[in-house]
N, C-alpha and C. Protein backbone atom coordinates (compact mmCIF):
# COMPACT_ATOMS: atom_id res chain seq x y z
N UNK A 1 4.87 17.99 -0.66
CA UNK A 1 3.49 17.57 -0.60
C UNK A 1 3.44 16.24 0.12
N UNK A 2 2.60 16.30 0.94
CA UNK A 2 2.49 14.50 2.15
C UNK A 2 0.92 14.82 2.21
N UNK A 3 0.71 13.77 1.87
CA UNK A 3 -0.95 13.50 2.55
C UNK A 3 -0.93 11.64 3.36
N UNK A 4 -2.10 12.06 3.84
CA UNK A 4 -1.97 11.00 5.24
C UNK A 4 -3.30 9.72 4.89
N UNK A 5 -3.55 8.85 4.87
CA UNK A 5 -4.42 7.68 4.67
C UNK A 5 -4.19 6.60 5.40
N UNK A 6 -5.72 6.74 6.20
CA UNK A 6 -5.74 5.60 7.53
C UNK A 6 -6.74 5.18 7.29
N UNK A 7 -6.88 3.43 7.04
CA UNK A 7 -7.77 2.39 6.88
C UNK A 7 -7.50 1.56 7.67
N UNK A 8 -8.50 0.18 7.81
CA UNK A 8 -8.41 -1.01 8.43
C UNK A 8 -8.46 -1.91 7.01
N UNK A 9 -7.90 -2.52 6.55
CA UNK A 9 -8.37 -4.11 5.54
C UNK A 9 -7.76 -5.16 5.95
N UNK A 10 -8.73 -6.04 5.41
CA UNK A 10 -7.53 -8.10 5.65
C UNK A 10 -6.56 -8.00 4.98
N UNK A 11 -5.79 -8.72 5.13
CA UNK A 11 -4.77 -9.55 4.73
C UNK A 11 -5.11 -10.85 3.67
N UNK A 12 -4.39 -10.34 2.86
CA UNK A 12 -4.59 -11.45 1.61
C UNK A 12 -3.53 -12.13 1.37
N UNK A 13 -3.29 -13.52 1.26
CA UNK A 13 -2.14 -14.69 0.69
C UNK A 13 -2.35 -14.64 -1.05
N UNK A 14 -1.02 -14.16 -1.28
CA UNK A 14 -1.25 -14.52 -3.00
C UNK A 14 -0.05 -15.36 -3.55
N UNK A 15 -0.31 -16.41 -4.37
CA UNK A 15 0.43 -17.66 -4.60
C UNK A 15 0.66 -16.81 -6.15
N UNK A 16 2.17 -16.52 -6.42
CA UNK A 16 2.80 -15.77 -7.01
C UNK A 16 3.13 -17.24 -8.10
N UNK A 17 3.87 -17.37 -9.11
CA UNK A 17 4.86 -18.03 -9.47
C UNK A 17 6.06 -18.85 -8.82
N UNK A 18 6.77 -17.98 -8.39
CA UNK A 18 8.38 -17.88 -7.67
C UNK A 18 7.79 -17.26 -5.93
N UNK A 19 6.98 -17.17 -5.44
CA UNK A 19 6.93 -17.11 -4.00
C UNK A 19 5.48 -16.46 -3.96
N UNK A 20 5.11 -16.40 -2.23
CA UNK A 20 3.52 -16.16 -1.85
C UNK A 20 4.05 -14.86 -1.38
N UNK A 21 3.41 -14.34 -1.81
CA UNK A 21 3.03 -12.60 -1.00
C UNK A 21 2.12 -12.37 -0.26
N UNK A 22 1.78 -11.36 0.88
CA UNK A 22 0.46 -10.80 1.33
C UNK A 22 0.64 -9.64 1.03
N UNK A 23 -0.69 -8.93 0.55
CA UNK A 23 -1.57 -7.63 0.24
C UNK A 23 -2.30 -7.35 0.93
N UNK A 24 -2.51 -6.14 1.20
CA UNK A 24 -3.46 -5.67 1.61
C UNK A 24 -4.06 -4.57 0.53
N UNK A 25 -5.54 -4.77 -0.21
CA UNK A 25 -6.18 -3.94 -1.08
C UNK A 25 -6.99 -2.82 -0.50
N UNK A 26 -6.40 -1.79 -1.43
CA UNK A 26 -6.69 -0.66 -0.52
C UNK A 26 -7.88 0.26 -1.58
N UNK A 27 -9.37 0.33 -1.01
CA UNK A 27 -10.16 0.87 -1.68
C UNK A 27 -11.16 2.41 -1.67
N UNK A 28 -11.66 2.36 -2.16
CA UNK A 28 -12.53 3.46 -1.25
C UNK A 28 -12.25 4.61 -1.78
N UNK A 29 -12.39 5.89 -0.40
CA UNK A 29 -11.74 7.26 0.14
C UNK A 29 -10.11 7.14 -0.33
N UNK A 30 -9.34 5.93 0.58
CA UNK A 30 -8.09 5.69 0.38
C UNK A 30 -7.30 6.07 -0.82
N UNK A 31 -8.12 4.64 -1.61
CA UNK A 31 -7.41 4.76 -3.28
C UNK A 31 -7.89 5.63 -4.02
N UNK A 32 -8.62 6.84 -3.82
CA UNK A 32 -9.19 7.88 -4.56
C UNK A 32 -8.10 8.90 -3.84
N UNK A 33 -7.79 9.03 -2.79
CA UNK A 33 -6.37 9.48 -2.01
C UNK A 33 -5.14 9.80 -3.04
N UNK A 34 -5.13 8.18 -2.87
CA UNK A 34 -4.01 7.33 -3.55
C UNK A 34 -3.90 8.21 -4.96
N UNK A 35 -4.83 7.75 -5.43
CA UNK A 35 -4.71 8.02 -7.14
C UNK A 35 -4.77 9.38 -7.57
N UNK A 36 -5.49 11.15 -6.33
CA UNK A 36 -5.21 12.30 -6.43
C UNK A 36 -3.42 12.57 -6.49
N UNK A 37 -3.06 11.57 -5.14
CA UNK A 37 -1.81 12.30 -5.20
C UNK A 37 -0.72 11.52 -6.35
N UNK A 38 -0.73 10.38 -7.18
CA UNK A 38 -0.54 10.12 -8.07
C UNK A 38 -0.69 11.22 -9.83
N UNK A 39 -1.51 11.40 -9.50
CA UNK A 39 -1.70 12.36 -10.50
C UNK A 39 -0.76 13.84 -10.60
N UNK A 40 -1.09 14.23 -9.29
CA UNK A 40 -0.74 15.44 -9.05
C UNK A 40 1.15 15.63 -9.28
N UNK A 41 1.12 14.47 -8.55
CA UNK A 41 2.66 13.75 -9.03
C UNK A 41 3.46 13.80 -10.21
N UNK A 42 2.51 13.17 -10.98
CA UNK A 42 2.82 13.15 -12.44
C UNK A 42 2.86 14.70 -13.26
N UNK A 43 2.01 15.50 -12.82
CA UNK A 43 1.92 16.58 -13.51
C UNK A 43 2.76 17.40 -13.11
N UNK A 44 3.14 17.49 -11.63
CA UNK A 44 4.60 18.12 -11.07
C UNK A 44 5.69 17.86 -11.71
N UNK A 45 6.02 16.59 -12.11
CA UNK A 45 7.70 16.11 -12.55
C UNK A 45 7.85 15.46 -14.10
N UNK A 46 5.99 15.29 -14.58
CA UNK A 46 5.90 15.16 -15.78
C UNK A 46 6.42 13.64 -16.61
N UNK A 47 6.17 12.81 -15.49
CA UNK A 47 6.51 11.47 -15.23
C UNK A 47 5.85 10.73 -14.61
N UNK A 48 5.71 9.43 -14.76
CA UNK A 48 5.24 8.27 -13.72
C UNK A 48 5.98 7.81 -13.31
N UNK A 49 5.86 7.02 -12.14
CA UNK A 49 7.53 6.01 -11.52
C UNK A 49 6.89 4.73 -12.05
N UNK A 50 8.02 3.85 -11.97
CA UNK A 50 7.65 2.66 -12.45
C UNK A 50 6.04 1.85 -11.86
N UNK A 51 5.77 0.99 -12.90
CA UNK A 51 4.69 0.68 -12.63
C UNK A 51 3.12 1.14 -12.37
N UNK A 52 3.70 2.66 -11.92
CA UNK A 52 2.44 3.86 -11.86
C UNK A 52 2.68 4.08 -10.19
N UNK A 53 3.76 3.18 -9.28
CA UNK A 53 3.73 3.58 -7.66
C UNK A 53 3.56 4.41 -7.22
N UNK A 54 3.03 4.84 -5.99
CA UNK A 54 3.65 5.96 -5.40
C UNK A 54 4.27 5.40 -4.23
N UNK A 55 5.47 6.06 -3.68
CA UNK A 55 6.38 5.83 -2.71
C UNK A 55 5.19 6.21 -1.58
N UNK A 56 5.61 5.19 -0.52
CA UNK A 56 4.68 5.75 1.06
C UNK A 56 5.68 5.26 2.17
N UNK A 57 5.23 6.03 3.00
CA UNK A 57 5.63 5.50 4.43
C UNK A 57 4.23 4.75 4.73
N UNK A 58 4.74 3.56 5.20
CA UNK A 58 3.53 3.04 5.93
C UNK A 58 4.15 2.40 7.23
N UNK A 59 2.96 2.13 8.28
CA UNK A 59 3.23 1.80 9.32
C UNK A 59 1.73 0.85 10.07
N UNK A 60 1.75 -0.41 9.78
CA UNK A 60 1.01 -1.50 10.80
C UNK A 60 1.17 -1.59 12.17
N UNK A 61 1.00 -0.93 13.28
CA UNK A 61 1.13 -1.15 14.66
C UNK A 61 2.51 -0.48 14.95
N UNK A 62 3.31 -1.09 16.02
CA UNK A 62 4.48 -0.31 15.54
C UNK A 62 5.35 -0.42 14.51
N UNK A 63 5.21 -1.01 13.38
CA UNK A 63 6.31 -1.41 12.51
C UNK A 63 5.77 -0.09 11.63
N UNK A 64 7.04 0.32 11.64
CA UNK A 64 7.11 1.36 10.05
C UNK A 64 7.66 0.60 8.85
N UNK A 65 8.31 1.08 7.68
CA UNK A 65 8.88 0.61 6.71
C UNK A 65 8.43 1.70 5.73
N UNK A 66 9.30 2.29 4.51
CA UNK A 66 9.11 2.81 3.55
C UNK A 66 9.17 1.46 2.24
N UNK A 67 7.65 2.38 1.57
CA UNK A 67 7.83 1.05 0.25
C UNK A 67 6.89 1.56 -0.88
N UNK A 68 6.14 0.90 -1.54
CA UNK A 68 5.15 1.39 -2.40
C UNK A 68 3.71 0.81 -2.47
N UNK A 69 2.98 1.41 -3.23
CA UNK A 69 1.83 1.32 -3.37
C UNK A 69 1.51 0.85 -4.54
N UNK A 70 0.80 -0.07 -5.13
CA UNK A 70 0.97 -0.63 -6.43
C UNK A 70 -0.53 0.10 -7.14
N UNK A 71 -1.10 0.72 -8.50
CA UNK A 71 -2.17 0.47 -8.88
C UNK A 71 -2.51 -0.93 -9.29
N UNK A 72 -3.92 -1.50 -9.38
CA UNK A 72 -5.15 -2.21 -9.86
C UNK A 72 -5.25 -1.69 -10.59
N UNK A 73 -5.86 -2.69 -12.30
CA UNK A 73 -6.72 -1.93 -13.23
C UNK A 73 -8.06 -1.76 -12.65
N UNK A 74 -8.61 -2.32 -11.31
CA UNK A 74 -10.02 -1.83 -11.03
C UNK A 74 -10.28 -0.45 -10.07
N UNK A 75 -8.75 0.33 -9.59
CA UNK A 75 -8.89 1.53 -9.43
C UNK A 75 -8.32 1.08 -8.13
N UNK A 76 -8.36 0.16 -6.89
CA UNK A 76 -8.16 -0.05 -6.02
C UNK A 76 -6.19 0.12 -6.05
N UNK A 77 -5.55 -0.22 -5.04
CA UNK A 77 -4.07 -0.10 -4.98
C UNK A 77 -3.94 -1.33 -4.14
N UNK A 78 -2.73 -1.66 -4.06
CA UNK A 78 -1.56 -2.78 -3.20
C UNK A 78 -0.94 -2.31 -2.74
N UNK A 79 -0.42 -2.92 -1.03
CA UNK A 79 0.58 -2.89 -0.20
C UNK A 79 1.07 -4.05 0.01
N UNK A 80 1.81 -4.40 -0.38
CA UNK A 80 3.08 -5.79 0.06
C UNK A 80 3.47 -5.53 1.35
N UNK A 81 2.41 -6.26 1.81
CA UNK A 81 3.13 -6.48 3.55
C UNK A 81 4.16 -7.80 3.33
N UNK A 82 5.71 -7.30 3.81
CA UNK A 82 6.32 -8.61 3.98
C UNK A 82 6.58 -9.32 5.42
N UNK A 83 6.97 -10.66 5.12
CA UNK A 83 7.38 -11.48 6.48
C UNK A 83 7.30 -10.76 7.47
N UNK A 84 8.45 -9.89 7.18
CA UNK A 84 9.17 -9.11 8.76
C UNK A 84 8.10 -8.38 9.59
N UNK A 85 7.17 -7.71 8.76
CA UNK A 85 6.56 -7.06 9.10
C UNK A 85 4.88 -7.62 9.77
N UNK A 86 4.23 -9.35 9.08
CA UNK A 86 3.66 -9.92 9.32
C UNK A 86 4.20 -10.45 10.75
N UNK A 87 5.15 -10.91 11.07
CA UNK A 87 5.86 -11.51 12.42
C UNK A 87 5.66 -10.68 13.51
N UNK A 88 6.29 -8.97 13.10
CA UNK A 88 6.79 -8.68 13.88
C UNK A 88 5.33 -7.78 14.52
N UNK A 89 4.25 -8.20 13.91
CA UNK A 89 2.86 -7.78 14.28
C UNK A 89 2.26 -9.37 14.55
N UNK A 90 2.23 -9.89 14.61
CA UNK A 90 2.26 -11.11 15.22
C UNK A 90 0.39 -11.39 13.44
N UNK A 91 0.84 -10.93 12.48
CA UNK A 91 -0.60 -10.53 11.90
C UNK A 91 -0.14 -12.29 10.61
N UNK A 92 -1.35 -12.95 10.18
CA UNK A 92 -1.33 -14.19 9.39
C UNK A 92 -2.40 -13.52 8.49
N UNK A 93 -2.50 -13.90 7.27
CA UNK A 93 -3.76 -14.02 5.67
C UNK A 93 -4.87 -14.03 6.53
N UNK A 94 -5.73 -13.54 6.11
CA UNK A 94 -7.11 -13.23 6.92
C UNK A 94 -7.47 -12.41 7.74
N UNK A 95 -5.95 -12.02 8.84
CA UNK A 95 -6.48 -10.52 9.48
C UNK A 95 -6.85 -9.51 9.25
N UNK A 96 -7.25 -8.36 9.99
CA UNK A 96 -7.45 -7.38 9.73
C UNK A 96 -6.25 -6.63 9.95
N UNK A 97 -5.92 -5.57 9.29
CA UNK A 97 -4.74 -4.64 9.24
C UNK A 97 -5.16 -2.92 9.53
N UNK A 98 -4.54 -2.09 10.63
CA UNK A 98 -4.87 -1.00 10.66
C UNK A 98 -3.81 -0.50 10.40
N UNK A 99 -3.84 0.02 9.26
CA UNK A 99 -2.78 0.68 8.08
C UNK A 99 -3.02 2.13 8.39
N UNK A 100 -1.66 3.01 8.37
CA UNK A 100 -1.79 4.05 8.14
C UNK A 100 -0.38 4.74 7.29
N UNK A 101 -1.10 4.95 5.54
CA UNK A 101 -0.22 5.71 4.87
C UNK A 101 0.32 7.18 4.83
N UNK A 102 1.58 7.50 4.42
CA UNK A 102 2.05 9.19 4.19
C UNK A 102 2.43 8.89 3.11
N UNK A 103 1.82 9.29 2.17
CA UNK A 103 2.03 9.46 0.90
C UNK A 103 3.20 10.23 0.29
N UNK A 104 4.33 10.29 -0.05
CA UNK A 104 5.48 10.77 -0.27
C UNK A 104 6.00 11.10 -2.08
């Protein structure tokens, strides 16, 4: 099972404890996406993965990377865009991001 989810959102700076992260919050169509194939997930293998993730391929411009998707208690999800991937899109906190997930 792969399903596919393509958005645009900003880029968010979040001042962690122990280091700053960027997110990108993913809402809408998306995280209603998100949270079908989560489910469907769970009822296949009769389990959640940690945290409630689901594994994705994602890919910002040309950068790919496999990673996860975090739930929100407000229904929305997280993508941890890191460094490498901020650089190597030349992208800073405040841009816009044209994200496109495969849900795995």
């Amino acid at each position: 099972m792969s399903d596919e989810v393509a958005f645009a959102a900003e880029i968010t700076r979040w001042q962690g404890e122990k280091a700053v992260y960027h997110v990108i919050t993913i809402g809408g169509d998306g995280a209603e996406a998100i949270t079908m194939h989560e489910r469907l997930r769970r009822l296949e293998f009769g389990a959640r993965r940690g945290f409630g993730s689901v594994k994705v391929m994602a890919v910002i411009g040309d950068t790919r990377w496999k990673t996860s998707v975090f739930p929100s208690k407000t229904g929305e999800w997280w993508l941890l865009v890191g460094r490498k991937v901020l650089k190597a899109e030349d992208l800073v906190a405040g841009d816009t991001a044209k994200v496109e997930l495969e849900l795995l």
